[in-house]
PDB file of N, CA and C in Angstrom:
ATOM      1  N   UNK A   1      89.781 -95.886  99.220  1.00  0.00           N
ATOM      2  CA  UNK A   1      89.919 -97.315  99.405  1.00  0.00           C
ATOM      3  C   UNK A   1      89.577 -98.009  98.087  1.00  0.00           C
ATOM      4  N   UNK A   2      90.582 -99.067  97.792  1.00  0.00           N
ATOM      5  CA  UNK A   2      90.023 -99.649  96.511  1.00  0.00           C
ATOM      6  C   UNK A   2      89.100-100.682  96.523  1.00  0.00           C
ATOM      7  N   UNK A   3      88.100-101.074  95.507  1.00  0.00           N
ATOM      8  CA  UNK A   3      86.955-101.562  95.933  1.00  0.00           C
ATOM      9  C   UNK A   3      87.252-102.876  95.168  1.00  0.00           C
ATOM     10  N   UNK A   4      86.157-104.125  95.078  1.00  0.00           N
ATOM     11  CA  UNK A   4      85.965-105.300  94.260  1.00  0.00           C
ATOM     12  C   UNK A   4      87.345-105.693  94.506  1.00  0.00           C
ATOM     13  N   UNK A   5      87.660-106.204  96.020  1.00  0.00           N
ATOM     14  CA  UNK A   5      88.902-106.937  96.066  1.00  0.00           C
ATOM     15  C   UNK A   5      88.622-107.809  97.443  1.00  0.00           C
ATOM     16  N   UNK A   6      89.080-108.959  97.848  1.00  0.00           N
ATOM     17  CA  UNK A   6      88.949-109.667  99.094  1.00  0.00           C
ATOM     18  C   UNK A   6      90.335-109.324 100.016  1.00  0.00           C
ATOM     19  N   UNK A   7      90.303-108.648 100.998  1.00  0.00           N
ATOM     20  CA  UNK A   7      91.459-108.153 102.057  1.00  0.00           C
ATOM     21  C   UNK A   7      92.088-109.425 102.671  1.00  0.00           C
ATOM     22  N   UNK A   8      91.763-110.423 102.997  1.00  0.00           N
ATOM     23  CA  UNK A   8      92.023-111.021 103.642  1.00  0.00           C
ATOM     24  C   UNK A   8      91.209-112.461 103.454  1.00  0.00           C
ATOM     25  N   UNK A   9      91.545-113.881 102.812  1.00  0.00           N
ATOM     26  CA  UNK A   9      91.055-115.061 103.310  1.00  0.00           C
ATOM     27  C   UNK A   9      91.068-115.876 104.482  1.00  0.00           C
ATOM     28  N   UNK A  10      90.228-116.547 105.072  1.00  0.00           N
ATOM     29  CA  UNK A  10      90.091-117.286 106.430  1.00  0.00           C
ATOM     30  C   UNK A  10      89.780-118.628 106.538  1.00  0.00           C
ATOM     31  N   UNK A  11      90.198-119.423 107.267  1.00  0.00           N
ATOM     32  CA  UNK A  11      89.369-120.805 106.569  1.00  0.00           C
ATOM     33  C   UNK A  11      88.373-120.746 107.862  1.00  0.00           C
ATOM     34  N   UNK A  12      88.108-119.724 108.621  1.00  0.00           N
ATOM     35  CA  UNK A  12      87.180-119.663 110.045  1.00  0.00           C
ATOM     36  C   UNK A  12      86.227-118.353 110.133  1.00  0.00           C
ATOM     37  N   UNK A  13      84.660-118.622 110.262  1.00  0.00           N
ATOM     38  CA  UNK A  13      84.236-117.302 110.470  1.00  0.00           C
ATOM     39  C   UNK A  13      85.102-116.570 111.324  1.00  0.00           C
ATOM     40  N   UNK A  14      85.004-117.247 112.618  1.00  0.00           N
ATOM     41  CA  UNK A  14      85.701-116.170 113.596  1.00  0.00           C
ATOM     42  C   UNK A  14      86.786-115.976 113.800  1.00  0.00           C
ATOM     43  N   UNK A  15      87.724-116.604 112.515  1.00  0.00           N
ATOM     44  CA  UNK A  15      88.694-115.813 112.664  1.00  0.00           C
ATOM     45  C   UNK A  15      89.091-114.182 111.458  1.00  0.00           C
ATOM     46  N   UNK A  16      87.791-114.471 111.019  1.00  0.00           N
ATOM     47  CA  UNK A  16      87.787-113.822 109.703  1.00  0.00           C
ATOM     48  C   UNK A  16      86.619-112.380 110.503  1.00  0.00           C
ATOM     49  N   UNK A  17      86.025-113.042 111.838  1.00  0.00           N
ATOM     50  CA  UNK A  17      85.229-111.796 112.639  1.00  0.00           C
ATOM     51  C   UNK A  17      86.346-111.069 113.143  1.00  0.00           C
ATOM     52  N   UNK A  18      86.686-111.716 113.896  1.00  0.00           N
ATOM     53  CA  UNK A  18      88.390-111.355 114.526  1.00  0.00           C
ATOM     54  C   UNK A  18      89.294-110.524 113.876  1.00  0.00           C
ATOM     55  N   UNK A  19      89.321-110.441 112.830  1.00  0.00           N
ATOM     56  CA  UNK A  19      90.264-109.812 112.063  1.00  0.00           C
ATOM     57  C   UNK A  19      89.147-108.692 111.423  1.00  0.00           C
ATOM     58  N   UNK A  20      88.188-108.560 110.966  1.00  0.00           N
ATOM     59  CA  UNK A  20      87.304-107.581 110.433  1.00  0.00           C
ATOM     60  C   UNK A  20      86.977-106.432 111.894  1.00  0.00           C
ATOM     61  N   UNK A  21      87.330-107.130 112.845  1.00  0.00           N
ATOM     62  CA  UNK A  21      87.067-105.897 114.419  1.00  0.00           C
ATOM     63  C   UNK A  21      88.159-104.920 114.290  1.00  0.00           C
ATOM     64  N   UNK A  22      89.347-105.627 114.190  1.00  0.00           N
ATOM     65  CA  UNK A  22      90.525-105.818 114.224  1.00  0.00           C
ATOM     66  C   UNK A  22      90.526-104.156 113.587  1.00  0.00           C
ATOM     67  N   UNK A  23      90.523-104.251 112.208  1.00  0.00           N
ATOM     68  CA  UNK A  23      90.459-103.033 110.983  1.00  0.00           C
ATOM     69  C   UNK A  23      89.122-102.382 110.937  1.00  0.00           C
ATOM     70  N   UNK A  24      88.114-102.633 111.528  1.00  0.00           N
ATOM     71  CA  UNK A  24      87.228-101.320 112.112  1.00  0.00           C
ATOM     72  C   UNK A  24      87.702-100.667 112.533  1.00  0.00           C
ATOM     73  N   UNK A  25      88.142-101.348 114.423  1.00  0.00           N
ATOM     74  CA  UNK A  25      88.703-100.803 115.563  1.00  0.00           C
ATOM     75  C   UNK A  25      89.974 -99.392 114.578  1.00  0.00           C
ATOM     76  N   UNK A  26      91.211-100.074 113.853  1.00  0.00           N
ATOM     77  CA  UNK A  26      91.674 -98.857 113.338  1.00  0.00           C
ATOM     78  C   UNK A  26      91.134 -97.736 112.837  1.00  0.00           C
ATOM     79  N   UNK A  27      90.077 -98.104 111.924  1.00  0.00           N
ATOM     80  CA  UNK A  27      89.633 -97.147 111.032  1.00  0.00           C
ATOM     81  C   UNK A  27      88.926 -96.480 112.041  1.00  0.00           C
ATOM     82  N   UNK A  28      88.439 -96.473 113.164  1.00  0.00           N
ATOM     83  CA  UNK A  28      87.694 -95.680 113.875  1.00  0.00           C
ATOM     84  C   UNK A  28      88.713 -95.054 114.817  1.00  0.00           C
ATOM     85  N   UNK A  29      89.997 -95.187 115.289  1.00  0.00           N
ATOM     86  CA  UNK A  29      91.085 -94.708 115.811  1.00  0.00           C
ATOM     87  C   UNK A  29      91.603 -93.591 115.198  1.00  0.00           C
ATOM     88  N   UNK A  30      91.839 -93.871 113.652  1.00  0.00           N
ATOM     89  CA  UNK A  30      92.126 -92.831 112.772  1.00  0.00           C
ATOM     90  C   UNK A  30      91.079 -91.713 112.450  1.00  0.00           C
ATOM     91  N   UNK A  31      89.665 -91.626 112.804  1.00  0.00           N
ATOM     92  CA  UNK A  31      88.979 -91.069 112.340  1.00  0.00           C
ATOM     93  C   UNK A  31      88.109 -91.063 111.052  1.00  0.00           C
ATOM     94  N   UNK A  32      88.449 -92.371 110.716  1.00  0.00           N
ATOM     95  CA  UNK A  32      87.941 -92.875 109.356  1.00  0.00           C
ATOM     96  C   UNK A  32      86.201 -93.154 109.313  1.00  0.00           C
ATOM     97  N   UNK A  33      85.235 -92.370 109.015  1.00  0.00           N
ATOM     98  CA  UNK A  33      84.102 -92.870 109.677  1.00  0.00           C
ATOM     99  C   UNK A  33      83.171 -93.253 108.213  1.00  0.00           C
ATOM    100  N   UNK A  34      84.360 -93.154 107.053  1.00  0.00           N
ATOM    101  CA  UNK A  34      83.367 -93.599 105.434  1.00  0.00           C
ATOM    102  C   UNK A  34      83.681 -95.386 105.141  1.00  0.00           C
ATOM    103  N   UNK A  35      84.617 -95.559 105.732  1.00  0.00           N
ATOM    104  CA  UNK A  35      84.937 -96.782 105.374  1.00  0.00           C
ATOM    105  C   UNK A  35      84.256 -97.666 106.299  1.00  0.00           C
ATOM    106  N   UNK A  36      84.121 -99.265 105.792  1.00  0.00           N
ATOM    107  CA  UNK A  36      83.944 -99.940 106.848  1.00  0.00           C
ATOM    108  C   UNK A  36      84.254-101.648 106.190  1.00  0.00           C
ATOM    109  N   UNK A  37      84.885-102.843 106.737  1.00  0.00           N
ATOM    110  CA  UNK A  37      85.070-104.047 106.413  1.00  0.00           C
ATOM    111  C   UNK A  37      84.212-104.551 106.646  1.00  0.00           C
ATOM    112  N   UNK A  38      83.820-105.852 105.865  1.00  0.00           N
ATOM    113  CA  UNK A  38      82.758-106.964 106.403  1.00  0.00           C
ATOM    114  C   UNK A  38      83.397-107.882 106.336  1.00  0.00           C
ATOM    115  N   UNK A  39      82.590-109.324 106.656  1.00  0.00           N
ATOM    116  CA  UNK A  39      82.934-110.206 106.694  1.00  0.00           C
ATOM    117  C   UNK A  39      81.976-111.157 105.450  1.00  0.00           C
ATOM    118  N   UNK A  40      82.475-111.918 104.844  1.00  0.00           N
ATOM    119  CA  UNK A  40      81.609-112.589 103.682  1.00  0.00           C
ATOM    120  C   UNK A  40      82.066-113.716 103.062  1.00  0.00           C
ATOM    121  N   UNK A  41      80.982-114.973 102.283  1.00  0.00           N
ATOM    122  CA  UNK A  41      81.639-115.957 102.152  1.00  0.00           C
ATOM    123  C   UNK A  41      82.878-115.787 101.363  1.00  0.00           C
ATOM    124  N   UNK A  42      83.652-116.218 100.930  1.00  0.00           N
ATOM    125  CA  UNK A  42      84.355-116.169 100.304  1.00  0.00           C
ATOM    126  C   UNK A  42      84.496-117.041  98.998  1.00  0.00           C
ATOM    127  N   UNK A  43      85.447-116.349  97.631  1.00  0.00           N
ATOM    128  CA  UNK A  43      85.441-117.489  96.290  1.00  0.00           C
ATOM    129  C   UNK A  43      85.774-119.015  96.502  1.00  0.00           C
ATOM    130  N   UNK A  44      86.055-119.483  97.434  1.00  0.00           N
ATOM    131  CA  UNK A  44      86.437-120.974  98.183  1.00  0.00           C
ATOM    132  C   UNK A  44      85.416-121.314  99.122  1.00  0.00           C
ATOM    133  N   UNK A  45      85.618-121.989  99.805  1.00  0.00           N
ATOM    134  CA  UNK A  45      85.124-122.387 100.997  1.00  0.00           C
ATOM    135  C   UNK A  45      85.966-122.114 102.134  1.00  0.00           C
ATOM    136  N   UNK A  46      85.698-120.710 101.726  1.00  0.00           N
ATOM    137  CA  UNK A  46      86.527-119.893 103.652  1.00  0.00           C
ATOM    138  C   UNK A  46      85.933-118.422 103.427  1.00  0.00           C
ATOM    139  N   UNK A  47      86.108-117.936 104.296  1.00  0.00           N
ATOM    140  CA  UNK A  47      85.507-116.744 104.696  1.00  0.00           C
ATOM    141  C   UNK A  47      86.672-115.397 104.237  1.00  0.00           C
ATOM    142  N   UNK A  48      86.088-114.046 103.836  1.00  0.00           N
ATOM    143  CA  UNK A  48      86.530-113.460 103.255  1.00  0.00           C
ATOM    144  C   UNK A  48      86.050-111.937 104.018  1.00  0.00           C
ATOM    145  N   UNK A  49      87.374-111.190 104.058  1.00  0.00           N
ATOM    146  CA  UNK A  49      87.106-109.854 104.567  1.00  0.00           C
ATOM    147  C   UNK A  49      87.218-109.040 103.381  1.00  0.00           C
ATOM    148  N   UNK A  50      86.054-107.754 103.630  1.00  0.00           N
ATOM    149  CA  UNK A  50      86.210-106.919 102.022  1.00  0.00           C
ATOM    150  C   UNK A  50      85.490-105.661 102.770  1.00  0.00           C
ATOM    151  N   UNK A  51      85.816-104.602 102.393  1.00  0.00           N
ATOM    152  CA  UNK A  51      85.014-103.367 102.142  1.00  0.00           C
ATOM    153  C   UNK A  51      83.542-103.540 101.828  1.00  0.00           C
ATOM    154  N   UNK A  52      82.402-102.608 102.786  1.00  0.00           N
ATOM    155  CA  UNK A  52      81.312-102.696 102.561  1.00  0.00           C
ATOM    156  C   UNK A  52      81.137-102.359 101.192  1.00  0.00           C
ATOM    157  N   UNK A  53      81.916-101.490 100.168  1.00  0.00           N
ATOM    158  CA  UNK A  53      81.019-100.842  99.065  1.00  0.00           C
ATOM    159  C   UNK A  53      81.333-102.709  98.060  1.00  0.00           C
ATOM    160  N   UNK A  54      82.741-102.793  98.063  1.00  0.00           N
ATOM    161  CA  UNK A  54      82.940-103.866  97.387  1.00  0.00           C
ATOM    162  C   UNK A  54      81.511-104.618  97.186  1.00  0.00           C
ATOM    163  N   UNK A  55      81.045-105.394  98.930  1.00  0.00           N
ATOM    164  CA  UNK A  55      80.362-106.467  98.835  1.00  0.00           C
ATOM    165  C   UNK A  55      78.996-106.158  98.178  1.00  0.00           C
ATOM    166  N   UNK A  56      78.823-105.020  98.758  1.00  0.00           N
ATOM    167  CA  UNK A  56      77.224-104.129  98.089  1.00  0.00           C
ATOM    168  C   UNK A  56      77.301-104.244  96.402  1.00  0.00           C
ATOM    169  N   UNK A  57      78.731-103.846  96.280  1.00  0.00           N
ATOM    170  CA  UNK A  57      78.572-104.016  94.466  1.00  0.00           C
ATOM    171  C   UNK A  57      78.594-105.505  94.235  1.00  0.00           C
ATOM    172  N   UNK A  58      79.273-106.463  94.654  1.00  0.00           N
ATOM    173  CA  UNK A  58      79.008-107.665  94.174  1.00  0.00           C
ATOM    174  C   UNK A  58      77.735-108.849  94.854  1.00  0.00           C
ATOM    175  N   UNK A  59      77.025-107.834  95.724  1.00  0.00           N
ATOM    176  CA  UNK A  59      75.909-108.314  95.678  1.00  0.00           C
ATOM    177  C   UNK A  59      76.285-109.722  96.509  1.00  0.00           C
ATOM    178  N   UNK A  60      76.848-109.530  97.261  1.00  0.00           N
ATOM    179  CA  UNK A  60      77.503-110.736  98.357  1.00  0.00           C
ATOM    180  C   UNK A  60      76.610-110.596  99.624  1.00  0.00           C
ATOM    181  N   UNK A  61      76.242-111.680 100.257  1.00  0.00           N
ATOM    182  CA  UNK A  61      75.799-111.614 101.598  1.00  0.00           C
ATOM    183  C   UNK A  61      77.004-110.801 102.491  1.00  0.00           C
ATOM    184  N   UNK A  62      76.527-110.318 103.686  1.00  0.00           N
ATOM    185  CA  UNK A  62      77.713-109.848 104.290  1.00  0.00           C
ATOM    186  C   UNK A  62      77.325-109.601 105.757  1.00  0.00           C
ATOM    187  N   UNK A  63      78.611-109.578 106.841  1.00  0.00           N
ATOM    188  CA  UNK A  63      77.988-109.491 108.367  1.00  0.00           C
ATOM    189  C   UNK A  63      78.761-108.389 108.917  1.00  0.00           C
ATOM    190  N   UNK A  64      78.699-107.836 109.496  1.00  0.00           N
ATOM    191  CA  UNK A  64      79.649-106.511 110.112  1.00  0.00           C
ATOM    192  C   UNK A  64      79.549-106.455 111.422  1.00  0.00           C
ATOM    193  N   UNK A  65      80.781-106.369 112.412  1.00  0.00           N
ATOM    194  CA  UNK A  65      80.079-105.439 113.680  1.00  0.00           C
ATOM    195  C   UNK A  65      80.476-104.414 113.796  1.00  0.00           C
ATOM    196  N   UNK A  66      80.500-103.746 115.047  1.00  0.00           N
ATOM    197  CA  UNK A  66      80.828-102.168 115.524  1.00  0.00           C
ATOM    198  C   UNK A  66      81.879-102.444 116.684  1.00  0.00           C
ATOM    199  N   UNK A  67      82.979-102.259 116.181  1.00  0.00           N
ATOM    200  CA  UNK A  67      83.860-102.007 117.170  1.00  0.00           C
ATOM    201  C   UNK A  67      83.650-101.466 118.518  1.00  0.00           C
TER     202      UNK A  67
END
């Protein structure tokens, strides 16, 4: 997975939760159990989906759930 990139902008937490379940839920369908999306502010004022390692490297607040 490539890292230090935003997957997806939102102008809504929950729609930006909504969509981060969304691509768990796959990655755990496929068997994917290294990866995982969060949810985090974003470079604007909207909410931003990214890969946990991404946000860890840029040192971003971040919220996750479990499918």
């Amino acid at each position: 997975m490539k890292t230090n990139q935003y997957l997806k902008m939102f102008k809504t937490e929950n729609a930006a939760t909504d969509w981060m379940r969304m691509k768990n839920r796959a990655l755990k369908l496929a068997g994917n159990t290294r990866d995982l999306f969060v949810v985090t502010d974003g470079p604007s004022d909207d909410f931003a989906v990214m890969d946990l390692k991404s946000a860890i490297e840029l040192d971003a607040a971040y919220k996750w759930e479990c499918a």
